[in-house]
PDB file of N, CA and C in Angstrom:
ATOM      1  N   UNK A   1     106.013 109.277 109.107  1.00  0.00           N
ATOM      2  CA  UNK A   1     105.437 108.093 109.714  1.00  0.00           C
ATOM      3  C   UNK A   1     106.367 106.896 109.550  1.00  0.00           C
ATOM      4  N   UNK A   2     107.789 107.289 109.808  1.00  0.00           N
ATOM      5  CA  UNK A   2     108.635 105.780 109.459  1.00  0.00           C
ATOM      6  C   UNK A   2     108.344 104.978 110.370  1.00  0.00           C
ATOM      7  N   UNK A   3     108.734 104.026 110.656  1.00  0.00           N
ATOM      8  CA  UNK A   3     108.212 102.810 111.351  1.00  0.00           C
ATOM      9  C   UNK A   3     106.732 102.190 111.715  1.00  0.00           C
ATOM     10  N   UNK A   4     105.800 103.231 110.895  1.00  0.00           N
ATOM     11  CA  UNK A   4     104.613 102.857 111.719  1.00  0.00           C
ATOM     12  C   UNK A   4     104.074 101.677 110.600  1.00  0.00           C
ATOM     13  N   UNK A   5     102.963 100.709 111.313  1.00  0.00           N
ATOM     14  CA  UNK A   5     102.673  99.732 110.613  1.00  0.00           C
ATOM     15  C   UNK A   5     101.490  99.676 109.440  1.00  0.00           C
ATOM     16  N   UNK A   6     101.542  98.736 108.616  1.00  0.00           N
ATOM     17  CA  UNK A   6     100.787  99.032 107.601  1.00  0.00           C
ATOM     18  C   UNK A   6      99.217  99.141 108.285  1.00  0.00           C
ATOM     19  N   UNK A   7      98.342  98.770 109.635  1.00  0.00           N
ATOM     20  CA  UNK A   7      97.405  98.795 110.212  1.00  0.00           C
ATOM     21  C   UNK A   7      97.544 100.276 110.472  1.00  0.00           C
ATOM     22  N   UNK A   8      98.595 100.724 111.287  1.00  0.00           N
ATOM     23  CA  UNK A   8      98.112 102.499 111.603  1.00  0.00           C
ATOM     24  C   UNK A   8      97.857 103.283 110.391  1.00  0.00           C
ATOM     25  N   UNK A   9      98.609 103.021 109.063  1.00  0.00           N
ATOM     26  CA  UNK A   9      98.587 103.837 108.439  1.00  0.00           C
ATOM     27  C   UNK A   9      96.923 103.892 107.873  1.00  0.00           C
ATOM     28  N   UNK A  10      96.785 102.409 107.752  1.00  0.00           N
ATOM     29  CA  UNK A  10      94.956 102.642 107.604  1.00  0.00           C
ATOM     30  C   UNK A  10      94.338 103.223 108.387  1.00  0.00           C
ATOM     31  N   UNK A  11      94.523 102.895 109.790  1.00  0.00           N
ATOM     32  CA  UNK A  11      93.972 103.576 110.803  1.00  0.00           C
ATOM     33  C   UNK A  11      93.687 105.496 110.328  1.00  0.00           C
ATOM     34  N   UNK A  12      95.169 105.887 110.116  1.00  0.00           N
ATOM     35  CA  UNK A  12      94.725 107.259 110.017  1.00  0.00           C
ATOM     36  C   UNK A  12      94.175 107.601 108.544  1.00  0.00           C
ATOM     37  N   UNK A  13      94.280 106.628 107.414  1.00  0.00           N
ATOM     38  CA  UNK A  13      93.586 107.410 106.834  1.00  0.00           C
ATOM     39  C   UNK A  13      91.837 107.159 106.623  1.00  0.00           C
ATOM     40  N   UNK A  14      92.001 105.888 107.508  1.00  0.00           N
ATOM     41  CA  UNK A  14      90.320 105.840 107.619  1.00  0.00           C
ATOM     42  C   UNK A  14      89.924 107.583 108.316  1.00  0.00           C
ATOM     43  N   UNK A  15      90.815 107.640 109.894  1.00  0.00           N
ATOM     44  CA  UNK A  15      90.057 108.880 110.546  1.00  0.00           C
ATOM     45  C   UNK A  15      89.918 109.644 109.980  1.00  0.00           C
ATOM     46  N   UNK A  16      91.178 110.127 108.890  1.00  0.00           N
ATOM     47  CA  UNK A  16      91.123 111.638 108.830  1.00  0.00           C
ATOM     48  C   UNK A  16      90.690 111.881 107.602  1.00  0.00           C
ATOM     49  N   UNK A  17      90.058 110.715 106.771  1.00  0.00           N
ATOM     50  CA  UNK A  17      88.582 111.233 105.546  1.00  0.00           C
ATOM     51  C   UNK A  17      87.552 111.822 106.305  1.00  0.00           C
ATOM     52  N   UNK A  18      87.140 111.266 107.271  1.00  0.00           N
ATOM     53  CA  UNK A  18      86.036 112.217 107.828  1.00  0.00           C
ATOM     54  C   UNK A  18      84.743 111.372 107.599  1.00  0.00           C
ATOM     55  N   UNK A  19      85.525 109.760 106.471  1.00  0.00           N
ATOM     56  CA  UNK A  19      83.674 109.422 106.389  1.00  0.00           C
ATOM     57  C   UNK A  19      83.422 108.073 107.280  1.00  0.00           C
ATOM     58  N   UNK A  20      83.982 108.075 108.062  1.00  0.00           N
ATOM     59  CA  UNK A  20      83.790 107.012 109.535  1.00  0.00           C
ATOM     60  C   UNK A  20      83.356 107.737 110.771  1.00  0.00           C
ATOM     61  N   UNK A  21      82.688 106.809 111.191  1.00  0.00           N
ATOM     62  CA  UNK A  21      81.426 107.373 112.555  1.00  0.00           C
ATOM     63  C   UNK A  21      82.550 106.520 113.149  1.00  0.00           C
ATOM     64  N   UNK A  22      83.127 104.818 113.584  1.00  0.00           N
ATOM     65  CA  UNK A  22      83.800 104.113 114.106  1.00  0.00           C
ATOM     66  C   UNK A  22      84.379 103.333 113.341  1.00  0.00           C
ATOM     67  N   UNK A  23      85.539 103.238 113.523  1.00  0.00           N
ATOM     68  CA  UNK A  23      86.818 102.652 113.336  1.00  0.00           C
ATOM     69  C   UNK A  23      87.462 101.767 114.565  1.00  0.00           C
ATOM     70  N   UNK A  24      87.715 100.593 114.308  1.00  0.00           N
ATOM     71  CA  UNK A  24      88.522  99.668 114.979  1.00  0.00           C
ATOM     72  C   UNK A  24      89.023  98.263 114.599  1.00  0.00           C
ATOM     73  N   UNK A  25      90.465  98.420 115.316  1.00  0.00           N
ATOM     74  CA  UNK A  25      91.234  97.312 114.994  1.00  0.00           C
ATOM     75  C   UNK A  25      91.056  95.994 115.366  1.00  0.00           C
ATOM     76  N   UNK A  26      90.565  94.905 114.543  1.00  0.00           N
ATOM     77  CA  UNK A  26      89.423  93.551 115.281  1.00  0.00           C
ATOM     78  C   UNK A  26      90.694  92.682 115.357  1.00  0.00           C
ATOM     79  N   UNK A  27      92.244  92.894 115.194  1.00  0.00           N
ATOM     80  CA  UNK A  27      92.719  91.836 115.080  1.00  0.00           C
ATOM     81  C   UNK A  27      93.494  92.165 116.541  1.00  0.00           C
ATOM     82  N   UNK A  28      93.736  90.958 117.145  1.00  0.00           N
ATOM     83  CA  UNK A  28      94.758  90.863 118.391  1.00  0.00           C
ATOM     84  C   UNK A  28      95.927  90.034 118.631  1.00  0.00           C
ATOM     85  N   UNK A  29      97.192  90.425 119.464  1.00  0.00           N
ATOM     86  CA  UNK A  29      98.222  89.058 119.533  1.00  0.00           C
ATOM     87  C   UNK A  29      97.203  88.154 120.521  1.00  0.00           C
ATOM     88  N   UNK A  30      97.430  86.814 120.437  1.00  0.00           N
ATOM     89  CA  UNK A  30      97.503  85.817 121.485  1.00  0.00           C
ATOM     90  C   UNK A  30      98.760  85.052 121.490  1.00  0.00           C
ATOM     91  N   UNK A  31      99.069  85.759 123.101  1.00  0.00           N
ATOM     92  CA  UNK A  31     100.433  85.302 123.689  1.00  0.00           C
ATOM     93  C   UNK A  31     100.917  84.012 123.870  1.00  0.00           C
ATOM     94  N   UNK A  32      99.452  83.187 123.601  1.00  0.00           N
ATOM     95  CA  UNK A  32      99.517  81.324 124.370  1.00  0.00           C
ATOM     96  C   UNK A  32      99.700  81.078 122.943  1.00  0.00           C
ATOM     97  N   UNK A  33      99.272  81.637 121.467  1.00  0.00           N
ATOM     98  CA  UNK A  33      99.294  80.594 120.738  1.00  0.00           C
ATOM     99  C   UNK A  33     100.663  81.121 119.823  1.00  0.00           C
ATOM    100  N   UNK A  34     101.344  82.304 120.289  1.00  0.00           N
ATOM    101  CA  UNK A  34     102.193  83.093 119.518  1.00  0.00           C
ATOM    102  C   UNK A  34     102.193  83.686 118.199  1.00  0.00           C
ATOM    103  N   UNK A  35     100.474  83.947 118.050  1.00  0.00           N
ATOM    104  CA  UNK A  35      99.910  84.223 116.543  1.00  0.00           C
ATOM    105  C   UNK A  35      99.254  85.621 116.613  1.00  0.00           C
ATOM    106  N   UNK A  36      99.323  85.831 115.834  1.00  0.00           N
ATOM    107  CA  UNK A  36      97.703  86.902 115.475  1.00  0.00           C
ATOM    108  C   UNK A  36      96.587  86.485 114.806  1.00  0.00           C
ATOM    109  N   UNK A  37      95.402  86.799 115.646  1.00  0.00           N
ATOM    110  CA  UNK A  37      94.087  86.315 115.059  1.00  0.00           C
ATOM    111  C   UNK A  37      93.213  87.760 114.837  1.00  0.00           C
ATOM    112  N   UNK A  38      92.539  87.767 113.911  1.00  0.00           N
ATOM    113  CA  UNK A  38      91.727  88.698 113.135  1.00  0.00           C
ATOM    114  C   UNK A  38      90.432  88.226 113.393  1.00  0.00           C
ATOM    115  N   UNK A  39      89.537  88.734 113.143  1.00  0.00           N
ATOM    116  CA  UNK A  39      88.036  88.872 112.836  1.00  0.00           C
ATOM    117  C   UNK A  39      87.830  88.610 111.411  1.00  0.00           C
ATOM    118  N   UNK A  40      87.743  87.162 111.308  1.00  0.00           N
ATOM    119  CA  UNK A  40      87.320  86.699 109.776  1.00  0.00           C
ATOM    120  C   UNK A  40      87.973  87.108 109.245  1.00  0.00           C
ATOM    121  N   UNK A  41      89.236  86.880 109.579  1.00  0.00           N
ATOM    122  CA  UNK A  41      90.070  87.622 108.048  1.00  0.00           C
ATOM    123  C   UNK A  41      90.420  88.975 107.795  1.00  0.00           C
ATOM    124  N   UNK A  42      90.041  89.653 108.411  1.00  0.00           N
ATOM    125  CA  UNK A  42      90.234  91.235 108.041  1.00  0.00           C
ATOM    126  C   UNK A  42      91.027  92.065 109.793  1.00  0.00           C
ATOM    127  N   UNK A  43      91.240  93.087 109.622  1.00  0.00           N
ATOM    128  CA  UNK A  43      92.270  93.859 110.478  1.00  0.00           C
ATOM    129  C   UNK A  43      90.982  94.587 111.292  1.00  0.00           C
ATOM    130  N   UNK A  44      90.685  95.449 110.505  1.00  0.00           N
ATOM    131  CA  UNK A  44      89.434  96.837 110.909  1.00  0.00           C
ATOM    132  C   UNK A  44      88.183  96.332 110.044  1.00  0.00           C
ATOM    133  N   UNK A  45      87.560  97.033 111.359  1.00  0.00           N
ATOM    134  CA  UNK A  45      86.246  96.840 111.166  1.00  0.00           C
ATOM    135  C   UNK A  45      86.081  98.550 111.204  1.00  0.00           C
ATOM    136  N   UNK A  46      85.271  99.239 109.553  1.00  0.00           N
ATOM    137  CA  UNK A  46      84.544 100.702 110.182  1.00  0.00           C
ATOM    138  C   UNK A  46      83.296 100.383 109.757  1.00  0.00           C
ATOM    139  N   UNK A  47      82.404 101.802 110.688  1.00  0.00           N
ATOM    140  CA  UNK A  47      81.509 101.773 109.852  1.00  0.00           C
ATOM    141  C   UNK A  47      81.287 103.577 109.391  1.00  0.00           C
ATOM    142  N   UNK A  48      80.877 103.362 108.074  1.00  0.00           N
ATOM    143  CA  UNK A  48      80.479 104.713 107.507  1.00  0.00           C
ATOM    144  C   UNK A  48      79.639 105.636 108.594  1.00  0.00           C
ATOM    145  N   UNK A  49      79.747 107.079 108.249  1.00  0.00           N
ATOM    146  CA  UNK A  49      78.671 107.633 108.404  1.00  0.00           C
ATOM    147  C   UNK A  49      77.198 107.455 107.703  1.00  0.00           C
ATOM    148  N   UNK A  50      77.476 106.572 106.641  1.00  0.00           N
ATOM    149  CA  UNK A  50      75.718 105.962 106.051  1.00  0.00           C
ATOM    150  C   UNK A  50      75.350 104.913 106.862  1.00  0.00           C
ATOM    151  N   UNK A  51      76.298 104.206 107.753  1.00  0.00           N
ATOM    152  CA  UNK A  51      75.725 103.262 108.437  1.00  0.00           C
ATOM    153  C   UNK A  51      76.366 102.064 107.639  1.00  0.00           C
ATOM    154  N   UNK A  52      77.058 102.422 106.850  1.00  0.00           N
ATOM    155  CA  UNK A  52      77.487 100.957 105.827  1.00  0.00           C
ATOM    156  C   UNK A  52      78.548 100.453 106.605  1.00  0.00           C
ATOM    157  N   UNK A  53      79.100  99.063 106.571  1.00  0.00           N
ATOM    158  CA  UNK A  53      80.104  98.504 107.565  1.00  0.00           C
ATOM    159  C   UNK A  53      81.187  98.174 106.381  1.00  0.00           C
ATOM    160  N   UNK A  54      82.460  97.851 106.579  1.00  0.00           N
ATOM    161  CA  UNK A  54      83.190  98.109 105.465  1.00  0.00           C
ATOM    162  C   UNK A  54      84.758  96.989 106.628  1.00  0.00           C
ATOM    163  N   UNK A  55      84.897  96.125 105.959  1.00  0.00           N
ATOM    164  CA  UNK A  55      85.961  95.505 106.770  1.00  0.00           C
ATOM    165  C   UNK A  55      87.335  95.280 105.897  1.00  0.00           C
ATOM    166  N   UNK A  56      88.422  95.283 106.767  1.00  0.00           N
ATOM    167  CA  UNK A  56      89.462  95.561 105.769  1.00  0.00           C
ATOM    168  C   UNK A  56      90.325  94.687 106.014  1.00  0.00           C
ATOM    169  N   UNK A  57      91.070  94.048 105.262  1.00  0.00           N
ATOM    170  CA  UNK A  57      92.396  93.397 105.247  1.00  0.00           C
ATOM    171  C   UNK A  57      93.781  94.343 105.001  1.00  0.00           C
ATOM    172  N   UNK A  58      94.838  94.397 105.944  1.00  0.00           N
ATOM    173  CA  UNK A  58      95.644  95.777 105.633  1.00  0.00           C
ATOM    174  C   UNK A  58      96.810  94.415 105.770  1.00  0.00           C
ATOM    175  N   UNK A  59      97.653  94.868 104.598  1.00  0.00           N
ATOM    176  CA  UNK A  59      99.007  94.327 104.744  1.00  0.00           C
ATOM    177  C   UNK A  59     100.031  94.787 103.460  1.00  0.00           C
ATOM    178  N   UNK A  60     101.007  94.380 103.080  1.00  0.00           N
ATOM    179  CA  UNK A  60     102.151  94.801 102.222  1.00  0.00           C
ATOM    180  C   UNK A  60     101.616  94.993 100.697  1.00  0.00           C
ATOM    181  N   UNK A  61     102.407  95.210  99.803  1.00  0.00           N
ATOM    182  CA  UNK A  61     102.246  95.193  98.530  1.00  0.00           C
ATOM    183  C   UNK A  61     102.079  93.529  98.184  1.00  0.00           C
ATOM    184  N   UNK A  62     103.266  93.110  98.295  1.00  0.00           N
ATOM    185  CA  UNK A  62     103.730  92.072  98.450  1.00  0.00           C
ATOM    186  C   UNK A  62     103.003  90.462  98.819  1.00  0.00           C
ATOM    187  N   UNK A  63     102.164  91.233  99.505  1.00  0.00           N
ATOM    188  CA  UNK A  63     100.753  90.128 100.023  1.00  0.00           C
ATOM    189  C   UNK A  63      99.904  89.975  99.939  1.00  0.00           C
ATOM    190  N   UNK A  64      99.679  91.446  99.127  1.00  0.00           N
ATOM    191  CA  UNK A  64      97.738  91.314  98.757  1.00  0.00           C
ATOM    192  C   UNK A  64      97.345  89.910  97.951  1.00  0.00           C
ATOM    193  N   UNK A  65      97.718  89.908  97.180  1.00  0.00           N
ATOM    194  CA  UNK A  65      97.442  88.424  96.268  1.00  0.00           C
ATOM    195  C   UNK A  65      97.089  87.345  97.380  1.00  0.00           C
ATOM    196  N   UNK A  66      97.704  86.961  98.211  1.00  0.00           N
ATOM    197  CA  UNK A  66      97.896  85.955  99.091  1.00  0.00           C
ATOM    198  C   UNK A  66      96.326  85.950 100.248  1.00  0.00           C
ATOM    199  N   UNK A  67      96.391  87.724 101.136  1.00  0.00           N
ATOM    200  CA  UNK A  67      95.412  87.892 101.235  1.00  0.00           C
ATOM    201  C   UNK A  67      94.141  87.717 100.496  1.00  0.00           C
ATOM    202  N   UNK A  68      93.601  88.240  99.335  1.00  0.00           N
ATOM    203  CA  UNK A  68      92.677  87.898  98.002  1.00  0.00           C
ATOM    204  C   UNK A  68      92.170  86.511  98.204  1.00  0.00           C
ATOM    205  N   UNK A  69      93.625  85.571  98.434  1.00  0.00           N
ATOM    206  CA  UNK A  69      93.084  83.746  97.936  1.00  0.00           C
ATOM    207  C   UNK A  69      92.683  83.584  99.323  1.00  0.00           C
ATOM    208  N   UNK A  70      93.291  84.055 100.631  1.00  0.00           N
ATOM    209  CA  UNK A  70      93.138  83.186 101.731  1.00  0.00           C
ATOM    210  C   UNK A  70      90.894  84.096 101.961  1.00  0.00           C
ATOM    211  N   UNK A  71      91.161  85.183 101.872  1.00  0.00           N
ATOM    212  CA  UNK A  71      89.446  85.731 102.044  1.00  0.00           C
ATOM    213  C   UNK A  71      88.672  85.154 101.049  1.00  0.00           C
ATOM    214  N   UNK A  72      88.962  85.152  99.654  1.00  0.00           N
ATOM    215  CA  UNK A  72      88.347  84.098  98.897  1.00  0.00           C
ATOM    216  C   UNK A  72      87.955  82.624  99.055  1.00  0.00           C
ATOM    217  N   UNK A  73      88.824  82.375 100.014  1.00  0.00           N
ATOM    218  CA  UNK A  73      88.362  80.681 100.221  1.00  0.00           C
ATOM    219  C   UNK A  73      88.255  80.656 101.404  1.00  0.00           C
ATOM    220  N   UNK A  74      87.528  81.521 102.078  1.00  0.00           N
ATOM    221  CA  UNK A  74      87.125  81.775 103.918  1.00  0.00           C
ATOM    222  C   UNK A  74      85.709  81.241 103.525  1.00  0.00           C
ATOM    223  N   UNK A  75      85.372  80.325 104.657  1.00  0.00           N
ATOM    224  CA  UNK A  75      84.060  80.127 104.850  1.00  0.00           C
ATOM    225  C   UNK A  75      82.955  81.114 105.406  1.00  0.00           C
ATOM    226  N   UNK A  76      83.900  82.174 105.829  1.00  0.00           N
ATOM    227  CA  UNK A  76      83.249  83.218 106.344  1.00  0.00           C
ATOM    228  C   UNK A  76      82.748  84.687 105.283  1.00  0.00           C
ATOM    229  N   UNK A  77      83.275  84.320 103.951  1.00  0.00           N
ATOM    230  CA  UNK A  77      83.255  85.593 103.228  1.00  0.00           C
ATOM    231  C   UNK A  77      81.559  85.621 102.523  1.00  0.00           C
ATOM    232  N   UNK A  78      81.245  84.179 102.474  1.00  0.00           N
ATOM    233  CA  UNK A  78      79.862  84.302 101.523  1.00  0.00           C
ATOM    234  C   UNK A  78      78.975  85.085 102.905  1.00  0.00           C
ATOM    235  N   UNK A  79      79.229  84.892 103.807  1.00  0.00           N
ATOM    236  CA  UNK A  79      77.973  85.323 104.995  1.00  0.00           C
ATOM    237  C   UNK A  79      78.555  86.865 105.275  1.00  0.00           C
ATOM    238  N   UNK A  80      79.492  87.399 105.642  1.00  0.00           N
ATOM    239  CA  UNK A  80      79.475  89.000 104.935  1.00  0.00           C
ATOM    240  C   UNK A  80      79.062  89.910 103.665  1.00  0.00           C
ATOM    241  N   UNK A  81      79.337  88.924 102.380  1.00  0.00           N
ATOM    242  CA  UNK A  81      78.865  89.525 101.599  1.00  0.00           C
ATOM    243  C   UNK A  81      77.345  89.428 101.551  1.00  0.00           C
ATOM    244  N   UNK A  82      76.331  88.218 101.981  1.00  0.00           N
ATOM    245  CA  UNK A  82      74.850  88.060 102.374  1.00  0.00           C
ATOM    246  C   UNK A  82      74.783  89.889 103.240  1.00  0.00           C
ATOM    247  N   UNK A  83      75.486  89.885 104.268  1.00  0.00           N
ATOM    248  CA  UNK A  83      75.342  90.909 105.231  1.00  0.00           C
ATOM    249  C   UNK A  83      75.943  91.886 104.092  1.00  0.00           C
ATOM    250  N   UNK A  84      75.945  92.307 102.901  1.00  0.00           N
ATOM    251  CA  UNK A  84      76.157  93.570 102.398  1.00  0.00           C
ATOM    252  C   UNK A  84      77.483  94.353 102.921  1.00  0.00           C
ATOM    253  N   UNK A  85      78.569  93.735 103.739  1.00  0.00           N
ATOM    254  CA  UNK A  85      79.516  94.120 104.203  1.00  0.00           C
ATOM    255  C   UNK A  85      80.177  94.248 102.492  1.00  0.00           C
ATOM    256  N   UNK A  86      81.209  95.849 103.197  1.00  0.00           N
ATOM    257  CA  UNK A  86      82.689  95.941 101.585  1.00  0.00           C
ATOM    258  C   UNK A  86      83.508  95.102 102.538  1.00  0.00           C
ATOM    259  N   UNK A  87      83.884  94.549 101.261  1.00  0.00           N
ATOM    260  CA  UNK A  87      85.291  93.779 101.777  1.00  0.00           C
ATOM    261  C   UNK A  87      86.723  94.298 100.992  1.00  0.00           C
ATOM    262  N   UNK A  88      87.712  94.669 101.856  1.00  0.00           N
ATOM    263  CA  UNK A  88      88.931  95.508 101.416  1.00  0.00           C
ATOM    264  C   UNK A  88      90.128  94.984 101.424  1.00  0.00           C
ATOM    265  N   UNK A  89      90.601  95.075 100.845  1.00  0.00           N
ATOM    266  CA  UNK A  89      92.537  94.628 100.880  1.00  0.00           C
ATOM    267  C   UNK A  89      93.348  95.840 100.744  1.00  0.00           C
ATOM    268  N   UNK A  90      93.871  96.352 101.788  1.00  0.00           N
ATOM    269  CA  UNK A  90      94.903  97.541 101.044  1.00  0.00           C
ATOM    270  C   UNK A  90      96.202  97.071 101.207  1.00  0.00           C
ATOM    271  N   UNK A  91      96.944  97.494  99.723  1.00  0.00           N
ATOM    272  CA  UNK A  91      98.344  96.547 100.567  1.00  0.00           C
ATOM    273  C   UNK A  91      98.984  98.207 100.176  1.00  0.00           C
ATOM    274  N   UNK A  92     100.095  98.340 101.141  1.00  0.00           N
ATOM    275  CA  UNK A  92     100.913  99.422 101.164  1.00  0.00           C
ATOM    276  C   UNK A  92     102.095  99.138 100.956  1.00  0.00           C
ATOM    277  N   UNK A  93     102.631 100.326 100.077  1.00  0.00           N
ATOM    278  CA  UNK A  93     104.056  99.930  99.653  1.00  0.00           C
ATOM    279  C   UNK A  93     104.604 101.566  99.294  1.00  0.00           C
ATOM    280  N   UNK A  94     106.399 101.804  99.183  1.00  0.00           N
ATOM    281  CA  UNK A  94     106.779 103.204  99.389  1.00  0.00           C
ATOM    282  C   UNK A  94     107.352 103.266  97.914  1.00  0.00           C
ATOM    283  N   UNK A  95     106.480 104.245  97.638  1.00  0.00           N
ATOM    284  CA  UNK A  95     107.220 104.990  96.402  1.00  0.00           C
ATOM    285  C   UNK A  95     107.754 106.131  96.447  1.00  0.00           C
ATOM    286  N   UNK A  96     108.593 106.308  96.303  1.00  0.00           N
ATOM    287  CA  UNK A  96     110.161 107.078  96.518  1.00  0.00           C
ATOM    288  C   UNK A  96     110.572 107.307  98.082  1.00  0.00           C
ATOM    289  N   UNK A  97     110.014 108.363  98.356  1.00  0.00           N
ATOM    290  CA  UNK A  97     109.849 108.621 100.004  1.00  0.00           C
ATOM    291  C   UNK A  97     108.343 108.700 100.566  1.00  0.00           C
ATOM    292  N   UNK A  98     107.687 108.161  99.644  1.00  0.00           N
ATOM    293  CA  UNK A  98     105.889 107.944 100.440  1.00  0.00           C
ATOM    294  C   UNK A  98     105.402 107.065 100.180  1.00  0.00           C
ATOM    295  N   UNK A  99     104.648 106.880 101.282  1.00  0.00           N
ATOM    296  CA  UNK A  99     104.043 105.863 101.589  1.00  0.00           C
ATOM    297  C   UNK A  99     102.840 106.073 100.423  1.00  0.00           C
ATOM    298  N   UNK A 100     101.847 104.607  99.971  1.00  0.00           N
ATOM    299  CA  UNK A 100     100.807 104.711  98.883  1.00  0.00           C
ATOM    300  C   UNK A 100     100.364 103.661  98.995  1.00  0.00           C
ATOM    301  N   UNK A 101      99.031 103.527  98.761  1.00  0.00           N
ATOM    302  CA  UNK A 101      98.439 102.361  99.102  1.00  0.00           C
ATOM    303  C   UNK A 101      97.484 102.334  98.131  1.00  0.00           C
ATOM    304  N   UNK A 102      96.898 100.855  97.591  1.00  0.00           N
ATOM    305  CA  UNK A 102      95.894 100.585  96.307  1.00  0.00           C
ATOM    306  C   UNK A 102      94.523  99.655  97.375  1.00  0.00           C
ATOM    307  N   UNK A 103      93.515  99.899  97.352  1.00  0.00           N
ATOM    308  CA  UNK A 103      92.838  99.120  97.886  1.00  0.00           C
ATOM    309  C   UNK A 103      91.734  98.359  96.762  1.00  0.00           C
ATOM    310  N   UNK A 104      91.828  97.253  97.056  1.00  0.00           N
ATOM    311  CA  UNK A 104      91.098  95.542  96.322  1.00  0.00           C
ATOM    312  C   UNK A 104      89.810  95.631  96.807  1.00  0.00           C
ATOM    313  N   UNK A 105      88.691  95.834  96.305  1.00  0.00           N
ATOM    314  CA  UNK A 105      87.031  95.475  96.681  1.00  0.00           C
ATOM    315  C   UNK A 105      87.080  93.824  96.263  1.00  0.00           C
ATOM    316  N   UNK A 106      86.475  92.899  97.758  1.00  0.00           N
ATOM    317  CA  UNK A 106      86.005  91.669  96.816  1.00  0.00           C
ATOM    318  C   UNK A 106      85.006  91.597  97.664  1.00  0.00           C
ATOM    319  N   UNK A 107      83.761  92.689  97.075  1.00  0.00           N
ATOM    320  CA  UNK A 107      82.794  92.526  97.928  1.00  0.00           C
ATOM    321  C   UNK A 107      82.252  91.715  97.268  1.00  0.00           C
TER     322      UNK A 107
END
């Protein structure tokens, strides 16, 4: 999987656990403002096969921290966690020749 981005790699390993009914990527470019905008902060939105919704922040080793403070001080995080949403950070980084990833609960 060289080149692929730290979002696909979540992507597949959300699919291929087997415990997601839907999976999708909430963040998009906008071409007018030359940014990327997310859905409150997070990349993917799944939801379990229990029906539980689970939203994720996907980015580097390197950035989780950064991610952590900017969802921590979102005006939007107290009203997900009200809604019982997990809230995720995975940051990915390569150890030796593989890829590995640690994921952050700040539900």
């Amino acid at each position: 999987m060289a080149g692929v981005s730290p979002t696909q790699r979540t992507l597949k390993r959300l699919r291929d656990s087997g415990d997601y009914a839907l999976v999708q990527v909430v963040e998009k470019w906008n071409p007018f403002a030359r940014i990327r905008q997310d859905l409150w902060n997070f990349d993917i939105l799944a939801i379990t096969n229990d029906g539980e919704t689970e939203a994720i922040q996907v980015t580097t080793k390197a950035n989780v921290n950064a991610r952590i403070n900017k969802i921590a001080q979102s005006e939007h995080t107290p009203h997900l966690r009200d809604a019982n949403w997990t809230l995720t950070v995975e940051g990915w980084f390569k150890e030796g020749n593989r890829w590995r990833s640690f994921l952050t609960d700040l539900s």
